[in-house]
N, C-alpha and C. Protein backbone atom coordinates (compact mmCIF):
# COMPACT_ATOMS: atom_id res chain seq x y z
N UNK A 1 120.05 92.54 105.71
CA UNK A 1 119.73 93.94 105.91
C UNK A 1 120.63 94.85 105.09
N UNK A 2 121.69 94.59 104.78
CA UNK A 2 122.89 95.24 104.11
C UNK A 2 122.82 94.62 102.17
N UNK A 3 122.91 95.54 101.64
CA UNK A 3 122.90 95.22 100.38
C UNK A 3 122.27 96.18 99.40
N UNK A 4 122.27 95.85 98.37
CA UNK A 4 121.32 96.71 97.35
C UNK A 4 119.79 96.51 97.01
N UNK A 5 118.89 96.64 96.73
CA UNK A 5 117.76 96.43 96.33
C UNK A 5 116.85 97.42 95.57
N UNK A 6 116.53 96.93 94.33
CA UNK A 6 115.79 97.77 93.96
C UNK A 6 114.16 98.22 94.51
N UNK A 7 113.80 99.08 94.46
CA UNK A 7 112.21 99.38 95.35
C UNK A 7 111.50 100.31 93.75
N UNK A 8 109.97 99.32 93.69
CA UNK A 8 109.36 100.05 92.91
C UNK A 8 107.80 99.98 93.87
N UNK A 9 107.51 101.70 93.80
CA UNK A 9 106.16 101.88 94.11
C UNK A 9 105.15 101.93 92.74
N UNK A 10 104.07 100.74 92.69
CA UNK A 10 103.22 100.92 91.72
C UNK A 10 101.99 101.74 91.54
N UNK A 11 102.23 102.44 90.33
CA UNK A 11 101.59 103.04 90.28
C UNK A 11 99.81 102.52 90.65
N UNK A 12 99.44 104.31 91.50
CA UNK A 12 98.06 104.23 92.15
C UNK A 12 98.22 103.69 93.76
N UNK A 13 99.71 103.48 94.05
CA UNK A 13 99.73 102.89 95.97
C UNK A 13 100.82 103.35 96.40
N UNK A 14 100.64 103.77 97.81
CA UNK A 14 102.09 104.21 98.56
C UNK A 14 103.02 103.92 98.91
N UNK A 15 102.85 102.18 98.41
CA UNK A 15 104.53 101.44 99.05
C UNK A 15 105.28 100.71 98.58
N UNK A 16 105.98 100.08 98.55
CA UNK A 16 106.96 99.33 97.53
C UNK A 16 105.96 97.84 98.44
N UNK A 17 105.62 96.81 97.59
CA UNK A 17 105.75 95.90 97.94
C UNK A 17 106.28 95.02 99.37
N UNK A 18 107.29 95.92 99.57
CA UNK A 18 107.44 94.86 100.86
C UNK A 18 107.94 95.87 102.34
N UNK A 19 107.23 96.78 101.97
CA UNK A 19 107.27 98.17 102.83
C UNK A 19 106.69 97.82 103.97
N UNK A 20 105.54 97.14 104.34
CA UNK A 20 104.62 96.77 105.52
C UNK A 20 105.30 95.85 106.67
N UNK A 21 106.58 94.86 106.03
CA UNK A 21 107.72 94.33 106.33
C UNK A 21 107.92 94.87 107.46
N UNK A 22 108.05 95.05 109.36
CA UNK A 22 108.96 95.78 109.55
C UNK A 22 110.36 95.22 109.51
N UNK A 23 110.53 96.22 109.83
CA UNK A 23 112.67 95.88 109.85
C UNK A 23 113.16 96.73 111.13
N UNK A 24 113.43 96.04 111.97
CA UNK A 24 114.26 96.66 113.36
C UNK A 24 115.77 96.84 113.53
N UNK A 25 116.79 97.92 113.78
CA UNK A 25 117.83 97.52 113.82
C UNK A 25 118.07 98.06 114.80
N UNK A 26 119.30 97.59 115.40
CA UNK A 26 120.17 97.76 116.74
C UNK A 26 120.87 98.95 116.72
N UNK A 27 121.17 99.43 115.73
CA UNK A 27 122.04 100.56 115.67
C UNK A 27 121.06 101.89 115.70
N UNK A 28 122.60 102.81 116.33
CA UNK A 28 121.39 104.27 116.33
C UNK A 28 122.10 104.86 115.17
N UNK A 29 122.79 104.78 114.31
CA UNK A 29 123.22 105.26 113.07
C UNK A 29 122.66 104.39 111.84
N UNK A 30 122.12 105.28 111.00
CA UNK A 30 122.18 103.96 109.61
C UNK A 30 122.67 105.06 108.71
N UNK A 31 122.83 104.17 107.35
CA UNK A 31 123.77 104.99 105.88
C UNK A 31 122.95 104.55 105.03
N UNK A 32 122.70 105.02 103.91
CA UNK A 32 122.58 104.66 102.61
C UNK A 32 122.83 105.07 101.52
N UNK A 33 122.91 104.56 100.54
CA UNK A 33 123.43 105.01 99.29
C UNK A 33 122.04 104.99 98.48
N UNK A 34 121.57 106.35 97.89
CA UNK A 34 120.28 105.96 97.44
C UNK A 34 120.80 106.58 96.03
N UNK A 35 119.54 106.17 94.51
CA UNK A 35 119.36 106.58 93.28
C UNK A 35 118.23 106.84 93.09
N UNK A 36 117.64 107.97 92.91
CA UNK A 36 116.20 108.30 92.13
C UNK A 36 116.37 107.46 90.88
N UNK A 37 115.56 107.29 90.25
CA UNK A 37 115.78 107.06 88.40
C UNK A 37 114.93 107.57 87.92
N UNK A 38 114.43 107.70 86.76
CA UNK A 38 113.79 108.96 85.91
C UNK A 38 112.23 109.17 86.45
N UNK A 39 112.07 107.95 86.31
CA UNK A 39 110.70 107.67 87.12
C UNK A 39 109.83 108.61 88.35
N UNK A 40 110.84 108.82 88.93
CA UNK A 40 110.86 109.83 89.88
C UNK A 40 110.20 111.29 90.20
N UNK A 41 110.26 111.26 89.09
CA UNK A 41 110.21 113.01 88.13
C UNK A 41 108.65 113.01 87.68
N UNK A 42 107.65 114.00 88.31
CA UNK A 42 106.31 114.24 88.09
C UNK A 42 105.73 115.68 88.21
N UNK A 43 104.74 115.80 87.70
CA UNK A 43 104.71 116.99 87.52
C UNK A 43 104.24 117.70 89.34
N UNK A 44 104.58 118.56 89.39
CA UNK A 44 104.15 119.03 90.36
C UNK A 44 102.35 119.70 90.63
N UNK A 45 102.04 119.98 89.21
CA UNK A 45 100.98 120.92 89.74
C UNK A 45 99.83 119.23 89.57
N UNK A 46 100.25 118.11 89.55
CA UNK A 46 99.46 116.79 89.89
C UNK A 46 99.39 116.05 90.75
N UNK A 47 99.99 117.01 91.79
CA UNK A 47 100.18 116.29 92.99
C UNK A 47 100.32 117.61 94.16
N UNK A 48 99.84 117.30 95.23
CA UNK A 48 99.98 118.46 96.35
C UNK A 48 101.21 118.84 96.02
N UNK A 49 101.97 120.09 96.36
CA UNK A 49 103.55 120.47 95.48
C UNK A 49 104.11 120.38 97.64
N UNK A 50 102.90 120.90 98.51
CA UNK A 50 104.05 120.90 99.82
C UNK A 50 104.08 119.26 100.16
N UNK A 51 103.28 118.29 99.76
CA UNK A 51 103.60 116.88 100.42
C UNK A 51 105.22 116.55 99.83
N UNK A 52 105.99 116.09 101.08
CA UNK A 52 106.94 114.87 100.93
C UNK A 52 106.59 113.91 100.83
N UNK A 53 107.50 113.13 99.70
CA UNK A 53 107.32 111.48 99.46
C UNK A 53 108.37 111.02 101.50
N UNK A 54 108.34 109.82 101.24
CA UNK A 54 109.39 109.53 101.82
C UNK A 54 110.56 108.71 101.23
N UNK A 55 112.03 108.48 101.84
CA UNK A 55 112.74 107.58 101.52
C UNK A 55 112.98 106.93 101.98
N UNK A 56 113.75 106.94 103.11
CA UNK A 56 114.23 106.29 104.35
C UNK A 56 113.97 107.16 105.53
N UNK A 57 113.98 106.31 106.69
CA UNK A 57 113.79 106.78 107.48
C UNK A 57 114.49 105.79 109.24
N UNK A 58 114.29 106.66 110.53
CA UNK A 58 114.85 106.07 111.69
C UNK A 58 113.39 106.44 112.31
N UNK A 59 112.90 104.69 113.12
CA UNK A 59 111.65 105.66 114.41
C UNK A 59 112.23 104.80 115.57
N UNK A 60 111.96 105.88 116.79
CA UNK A 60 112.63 105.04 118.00
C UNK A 60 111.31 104.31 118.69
N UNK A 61 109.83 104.19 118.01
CA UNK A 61 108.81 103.19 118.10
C UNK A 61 108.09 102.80 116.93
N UNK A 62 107.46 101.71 117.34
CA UNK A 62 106.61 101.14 116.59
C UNK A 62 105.44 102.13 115.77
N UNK A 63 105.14 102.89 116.54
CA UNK A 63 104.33 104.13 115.96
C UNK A 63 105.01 105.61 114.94
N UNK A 64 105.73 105.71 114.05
CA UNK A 64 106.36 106.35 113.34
C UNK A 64 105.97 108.01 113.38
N UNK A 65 104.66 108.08 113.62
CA UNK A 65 104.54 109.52 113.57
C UNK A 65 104.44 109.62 114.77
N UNK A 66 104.96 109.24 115.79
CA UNK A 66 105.34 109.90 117.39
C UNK A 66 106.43 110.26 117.38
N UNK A 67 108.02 109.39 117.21
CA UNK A 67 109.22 110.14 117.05
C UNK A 67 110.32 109.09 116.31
N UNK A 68 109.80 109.78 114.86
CA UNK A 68 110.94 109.61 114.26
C UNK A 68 111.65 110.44 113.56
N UNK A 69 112.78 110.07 112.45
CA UNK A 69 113.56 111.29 111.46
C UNK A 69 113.43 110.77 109.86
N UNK A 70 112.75 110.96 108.87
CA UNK A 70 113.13 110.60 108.07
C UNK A 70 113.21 111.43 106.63
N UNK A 71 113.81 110.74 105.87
CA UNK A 71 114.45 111.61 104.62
C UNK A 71 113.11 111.86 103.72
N UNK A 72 112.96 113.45 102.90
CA UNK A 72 111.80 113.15 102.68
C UNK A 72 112.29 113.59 101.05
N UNK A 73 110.93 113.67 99.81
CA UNK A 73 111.30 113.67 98.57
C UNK A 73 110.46 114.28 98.29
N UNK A 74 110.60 115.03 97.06
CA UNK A 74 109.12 115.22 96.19
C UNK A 74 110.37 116.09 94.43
N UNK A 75 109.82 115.78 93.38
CA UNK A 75 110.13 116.12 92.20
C UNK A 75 110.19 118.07 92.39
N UNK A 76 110.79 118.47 91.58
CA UNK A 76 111.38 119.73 91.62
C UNK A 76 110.03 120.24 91.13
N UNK A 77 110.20 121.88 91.24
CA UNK A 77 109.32 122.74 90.68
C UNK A 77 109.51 122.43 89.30
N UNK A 78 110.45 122.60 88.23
CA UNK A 78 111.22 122.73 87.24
C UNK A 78 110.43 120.79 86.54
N UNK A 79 110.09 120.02 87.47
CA UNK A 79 110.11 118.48 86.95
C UNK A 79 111.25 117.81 86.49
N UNK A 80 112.44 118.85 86.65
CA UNK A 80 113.87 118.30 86.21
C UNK A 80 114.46 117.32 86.89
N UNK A 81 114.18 117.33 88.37
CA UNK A 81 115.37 116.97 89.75
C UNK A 81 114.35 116.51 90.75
N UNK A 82 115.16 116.18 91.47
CA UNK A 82 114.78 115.26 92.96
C UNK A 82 114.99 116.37 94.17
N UNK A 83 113.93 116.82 95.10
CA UNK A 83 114.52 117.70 95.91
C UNK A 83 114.55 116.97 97.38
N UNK A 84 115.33 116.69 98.18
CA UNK A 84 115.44 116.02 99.06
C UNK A 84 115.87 117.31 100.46
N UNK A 85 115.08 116.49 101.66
CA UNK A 85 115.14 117.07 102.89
C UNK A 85 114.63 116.44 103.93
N UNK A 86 115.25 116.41 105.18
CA UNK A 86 115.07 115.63 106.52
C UNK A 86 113.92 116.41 106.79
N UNK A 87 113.22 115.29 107.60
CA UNK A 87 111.98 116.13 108.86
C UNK A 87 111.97 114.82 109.85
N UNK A 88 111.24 115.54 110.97
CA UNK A 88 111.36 114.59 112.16
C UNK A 88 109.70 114.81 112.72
N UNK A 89 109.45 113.54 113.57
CA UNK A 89 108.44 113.68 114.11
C UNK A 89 108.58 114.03 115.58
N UNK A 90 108.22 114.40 116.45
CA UNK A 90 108.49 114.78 118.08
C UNK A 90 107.05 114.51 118.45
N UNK A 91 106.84 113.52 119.19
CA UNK A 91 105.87 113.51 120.21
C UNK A 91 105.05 113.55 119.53
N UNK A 92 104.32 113.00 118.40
CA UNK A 92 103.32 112.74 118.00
C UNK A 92 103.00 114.28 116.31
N UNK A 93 104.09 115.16 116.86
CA UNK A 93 104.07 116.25 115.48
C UNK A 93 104.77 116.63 114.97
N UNK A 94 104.12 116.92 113.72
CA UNK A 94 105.74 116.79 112.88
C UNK A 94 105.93 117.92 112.36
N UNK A 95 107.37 118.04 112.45
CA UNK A 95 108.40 119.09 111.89
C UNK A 95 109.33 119.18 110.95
N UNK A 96 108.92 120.08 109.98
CA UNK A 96 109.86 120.32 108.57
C UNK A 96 110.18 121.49 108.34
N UNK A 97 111.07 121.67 108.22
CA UNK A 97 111.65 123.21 108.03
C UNK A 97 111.81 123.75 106.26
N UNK A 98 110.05 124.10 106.06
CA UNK A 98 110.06 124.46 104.39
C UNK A 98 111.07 125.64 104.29
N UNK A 99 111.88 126.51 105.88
CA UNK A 99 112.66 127.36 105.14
C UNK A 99 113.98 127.32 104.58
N UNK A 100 114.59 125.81 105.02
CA UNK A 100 115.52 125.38 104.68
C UNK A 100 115.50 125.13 103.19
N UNK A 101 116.56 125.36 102.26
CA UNK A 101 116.19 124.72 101.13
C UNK A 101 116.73 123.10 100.57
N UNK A 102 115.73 122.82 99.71
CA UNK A 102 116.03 121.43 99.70
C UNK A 102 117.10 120.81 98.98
N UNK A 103 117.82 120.25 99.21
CA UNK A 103 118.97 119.59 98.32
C UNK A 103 118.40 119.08 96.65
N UNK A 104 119.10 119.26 95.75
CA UNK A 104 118.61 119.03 94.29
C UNK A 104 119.28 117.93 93.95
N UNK A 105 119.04 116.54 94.05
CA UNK A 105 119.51 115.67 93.31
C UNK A 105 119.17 115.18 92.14
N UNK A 106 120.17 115.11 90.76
CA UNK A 106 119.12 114.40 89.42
C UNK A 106 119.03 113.07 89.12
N UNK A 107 118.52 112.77 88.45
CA UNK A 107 118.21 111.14 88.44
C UNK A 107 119.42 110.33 88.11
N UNK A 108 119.74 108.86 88.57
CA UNK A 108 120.33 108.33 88.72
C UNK A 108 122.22 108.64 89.32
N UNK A 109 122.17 109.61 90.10
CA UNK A 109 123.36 110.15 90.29
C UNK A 109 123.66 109.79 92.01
N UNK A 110 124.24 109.12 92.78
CA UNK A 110 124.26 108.56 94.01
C UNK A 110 124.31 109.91 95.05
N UNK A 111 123.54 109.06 95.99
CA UNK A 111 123.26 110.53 97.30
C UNK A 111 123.42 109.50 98.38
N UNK A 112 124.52 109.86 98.99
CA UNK A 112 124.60 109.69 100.35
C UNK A 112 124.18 109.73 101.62
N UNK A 113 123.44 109.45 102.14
CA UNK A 113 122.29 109.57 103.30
C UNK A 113 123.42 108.33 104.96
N UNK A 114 123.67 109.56 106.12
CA UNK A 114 123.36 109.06 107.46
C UNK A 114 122.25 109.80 107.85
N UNK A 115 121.80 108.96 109.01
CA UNK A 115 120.89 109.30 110.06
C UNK A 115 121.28 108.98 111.40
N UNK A 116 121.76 109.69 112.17
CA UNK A 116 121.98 109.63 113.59
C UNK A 116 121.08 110.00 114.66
N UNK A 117 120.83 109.07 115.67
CA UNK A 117 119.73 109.02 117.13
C UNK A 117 120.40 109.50 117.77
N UNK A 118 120.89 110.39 117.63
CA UNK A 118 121.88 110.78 119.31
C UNK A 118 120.86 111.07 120.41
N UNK A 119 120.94 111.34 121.57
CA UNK A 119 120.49 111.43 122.51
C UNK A 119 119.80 112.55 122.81
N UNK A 120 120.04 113.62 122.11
CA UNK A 120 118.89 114.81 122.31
C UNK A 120 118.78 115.57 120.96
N UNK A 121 119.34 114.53 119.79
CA UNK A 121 118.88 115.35 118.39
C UNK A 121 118.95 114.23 117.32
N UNK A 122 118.66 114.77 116.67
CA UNK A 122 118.58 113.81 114.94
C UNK A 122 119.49 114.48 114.15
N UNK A 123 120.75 113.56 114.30
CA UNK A 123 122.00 114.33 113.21
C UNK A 123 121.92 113.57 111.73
N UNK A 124 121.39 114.39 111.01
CA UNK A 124 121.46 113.77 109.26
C UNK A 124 122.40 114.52 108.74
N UNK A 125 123.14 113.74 107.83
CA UNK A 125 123.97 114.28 106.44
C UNK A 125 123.80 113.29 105.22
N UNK A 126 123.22 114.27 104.58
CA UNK A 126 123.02 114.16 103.08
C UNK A 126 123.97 114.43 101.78
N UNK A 127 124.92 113.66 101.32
CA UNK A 127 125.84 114.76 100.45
C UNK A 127 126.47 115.22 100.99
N UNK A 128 127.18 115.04 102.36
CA UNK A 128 127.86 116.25 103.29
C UNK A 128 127.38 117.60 103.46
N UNK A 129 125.99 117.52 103.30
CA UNK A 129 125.10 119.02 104.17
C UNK A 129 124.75 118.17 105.13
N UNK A 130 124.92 118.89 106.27
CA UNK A 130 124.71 118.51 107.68
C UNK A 130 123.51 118.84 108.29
N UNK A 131 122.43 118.65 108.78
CA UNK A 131 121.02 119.17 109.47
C UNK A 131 121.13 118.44 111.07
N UNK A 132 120.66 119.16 111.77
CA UNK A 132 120.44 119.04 112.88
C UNK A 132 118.98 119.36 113.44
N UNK A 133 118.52 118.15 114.23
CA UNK A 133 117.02 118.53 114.42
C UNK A 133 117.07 117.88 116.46
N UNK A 134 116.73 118.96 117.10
CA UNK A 134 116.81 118.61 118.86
C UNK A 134 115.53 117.52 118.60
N UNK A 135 115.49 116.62 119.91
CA UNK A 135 114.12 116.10 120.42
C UNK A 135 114.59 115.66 121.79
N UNK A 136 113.57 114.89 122.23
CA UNK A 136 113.59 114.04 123.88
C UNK A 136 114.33 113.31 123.68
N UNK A 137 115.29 113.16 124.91
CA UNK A 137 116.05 111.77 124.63
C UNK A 137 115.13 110.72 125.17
N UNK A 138 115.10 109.38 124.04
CA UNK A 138 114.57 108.67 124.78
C UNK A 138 115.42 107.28 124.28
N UNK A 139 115.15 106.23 124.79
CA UNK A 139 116.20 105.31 124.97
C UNK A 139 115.76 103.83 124.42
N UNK A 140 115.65 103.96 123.12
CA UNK A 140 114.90 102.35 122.52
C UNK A 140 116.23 101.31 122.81
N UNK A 141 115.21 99.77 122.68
CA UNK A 141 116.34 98.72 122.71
C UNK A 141 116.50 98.50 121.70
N UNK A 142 115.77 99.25 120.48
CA UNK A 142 116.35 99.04 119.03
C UNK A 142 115.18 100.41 118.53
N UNK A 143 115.35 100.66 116.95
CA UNK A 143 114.80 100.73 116.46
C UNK A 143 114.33 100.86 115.14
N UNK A 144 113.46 101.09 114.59
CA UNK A 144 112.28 100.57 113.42
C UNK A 144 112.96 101.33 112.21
N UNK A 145 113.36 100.47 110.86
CA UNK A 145 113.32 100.78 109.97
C UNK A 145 112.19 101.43 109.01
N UNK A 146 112.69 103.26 108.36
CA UNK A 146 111.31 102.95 107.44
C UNK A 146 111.54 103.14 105.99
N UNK A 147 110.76 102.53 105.39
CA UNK A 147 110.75 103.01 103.90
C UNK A 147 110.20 103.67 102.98
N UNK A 148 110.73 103.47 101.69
CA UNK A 148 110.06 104.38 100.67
C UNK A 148 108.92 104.34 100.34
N UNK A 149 107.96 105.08 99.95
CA UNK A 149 106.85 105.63 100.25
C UNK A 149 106.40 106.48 99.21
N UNK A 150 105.16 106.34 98.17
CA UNK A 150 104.86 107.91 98.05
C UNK A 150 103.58 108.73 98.11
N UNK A 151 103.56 109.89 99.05
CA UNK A 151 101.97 111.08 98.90
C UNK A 151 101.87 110.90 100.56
N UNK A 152 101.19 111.48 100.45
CA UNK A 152 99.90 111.60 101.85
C UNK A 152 98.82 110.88 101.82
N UNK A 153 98.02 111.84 100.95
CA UNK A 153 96.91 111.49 100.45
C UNK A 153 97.13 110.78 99.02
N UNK A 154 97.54 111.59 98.62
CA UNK A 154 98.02 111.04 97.00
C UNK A 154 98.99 109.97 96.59
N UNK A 155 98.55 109.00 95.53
CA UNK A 155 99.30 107.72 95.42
C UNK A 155 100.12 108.19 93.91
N UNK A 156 100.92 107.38 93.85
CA UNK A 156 101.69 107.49 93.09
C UNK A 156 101.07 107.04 91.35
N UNK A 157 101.28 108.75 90.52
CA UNK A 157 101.00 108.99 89.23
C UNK A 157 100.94 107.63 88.35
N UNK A 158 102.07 106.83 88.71
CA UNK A 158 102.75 106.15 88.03
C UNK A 158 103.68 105.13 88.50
N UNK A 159 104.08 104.24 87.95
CA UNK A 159 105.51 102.73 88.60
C UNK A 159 106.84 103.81 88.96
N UNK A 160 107.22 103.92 89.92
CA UNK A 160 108.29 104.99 90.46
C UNK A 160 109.62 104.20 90.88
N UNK A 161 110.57 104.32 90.78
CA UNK A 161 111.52 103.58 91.21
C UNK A 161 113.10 104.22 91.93
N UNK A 162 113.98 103.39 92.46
CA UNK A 162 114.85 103.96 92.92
C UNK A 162 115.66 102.69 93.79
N UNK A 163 117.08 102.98 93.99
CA UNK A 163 117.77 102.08 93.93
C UNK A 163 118.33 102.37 95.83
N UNK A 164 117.70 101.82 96.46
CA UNK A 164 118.36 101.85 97.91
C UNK A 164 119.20 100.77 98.54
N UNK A 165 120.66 101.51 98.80
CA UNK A 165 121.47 100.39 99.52
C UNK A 165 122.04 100.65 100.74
N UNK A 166 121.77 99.76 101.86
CA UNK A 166 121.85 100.17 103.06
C UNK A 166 123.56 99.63 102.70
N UNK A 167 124.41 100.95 103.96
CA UNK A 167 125.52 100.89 104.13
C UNK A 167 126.39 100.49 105.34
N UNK A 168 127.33 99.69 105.24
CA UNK A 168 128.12 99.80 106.56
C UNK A 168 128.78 101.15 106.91
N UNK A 169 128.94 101.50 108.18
CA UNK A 169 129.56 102.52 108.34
C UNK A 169 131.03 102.74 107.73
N UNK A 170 131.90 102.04 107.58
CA UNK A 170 133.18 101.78 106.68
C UNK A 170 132.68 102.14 105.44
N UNK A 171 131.54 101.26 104.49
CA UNK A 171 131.31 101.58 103.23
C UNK A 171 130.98 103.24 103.00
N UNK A 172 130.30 103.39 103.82
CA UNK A 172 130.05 105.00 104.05
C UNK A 172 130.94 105.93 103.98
N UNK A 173 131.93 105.49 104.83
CA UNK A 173 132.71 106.79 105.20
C UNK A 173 133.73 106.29 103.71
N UNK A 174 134.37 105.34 103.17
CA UNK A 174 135.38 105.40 101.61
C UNK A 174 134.42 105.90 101.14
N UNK A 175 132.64 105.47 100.51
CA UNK A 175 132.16 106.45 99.52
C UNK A 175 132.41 108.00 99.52
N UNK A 176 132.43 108.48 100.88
CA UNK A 176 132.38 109.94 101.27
C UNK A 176 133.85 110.29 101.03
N UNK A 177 134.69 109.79 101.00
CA UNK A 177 136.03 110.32 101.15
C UNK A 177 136.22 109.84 99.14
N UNK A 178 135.60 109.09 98.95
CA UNK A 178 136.05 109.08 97.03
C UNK A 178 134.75 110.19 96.88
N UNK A 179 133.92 110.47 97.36
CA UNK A 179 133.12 111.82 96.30
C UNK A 179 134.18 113.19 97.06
N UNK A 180 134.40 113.08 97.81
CA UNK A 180 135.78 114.57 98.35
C UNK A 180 136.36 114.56 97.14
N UNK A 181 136.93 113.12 97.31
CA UNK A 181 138.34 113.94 96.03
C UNK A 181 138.01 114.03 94.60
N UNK A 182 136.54 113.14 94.43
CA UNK A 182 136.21 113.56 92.94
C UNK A 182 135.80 115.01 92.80
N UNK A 183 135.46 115.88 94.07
CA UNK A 183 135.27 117.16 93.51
C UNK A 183 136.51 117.81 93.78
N UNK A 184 137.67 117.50 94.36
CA UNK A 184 138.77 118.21 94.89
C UNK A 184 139.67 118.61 93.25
């Protein structure tokens, strides 16, 4: 479960190959270290511009659009950058806050991703921006990994790629404390 892996969605389908996989984990925290790569980058006016891709994600069931949190994507206005932002599902609907703005990551440059289940919210930090999203507490004996993904309706332009590595919480917290002092 821990490691690096590369994920390519082929072009014309929404999932990486081994996306249908589930993956359950015990923990109510996960980390990752993710990379867009150039690939990434599409035009906007060829694709719905409000759909999120997805990246990762936490569901506390088997059914994902009842209640989960996950990281979402879509290429910049500009086609320059990666714009990244949490949304959550509650009870079957889902919530994204288009007034928040979205984090700009560019290709191949590492982004830091937790996701926390706490008991009456979904605590994400991205990059050390912090989001907070309330829901029900409810009390899984595990739960469901999700993955990268891209469109709604719409499949992917093109072969898309990106480099996801799930983290230990230790690995997490030295990456976070060496990007501090590289900007200090």
């Amino acid at each position: 479960m821990f490691g690096s892996e590369d994920y390519k969605i082929k072009k014309g389908c929404h999932y990486h190959t081994t996306a249908f996989i589930p993956k359950i984990t015990f923990d109510s925290s996960i980390y990752y270290e993710v990379r867009f790569d150039e690939s990434c980058l599409y035009k906007q006016s060829d694709i719905d511009p409000i759909v999120w891709n997805k990246l990762i994600g936490l569901s506390t069931t088997y059914n994902h659009h009842f209640n989960s949190c996950r990281i979402g994507w879509r290429t910049s206005e500009d086609g320059k950058a990666i714009e990244v932002l949490p949304y959550v599902y509650q009870g079957g609907k889902r919530l994204i806050n288009d007034l928040e703005t979205p984090l700009i990551i560019k290709p191949n440059v590492p982004v830091l991703i937790c996701i926390n289940d706490a008991e009456f919210s979904y605590e994400v930090t991205i990059n050390g921006v912090e989001f907070e999203y309330s829901k029900q507490p409810d009390y899984p004996l595990f739960n469901w990994l999700l993955g990268f993904y891209f469109g709604g309706e719409s499949t992917a332009p093109y072969t898309m790629g990106a480099t996801i590595k799930r983290l230990t919480k230790k690995e997490y917290d030295e990456k976070t404390i060496e990007k501090a002092v590289s900007f200090a």
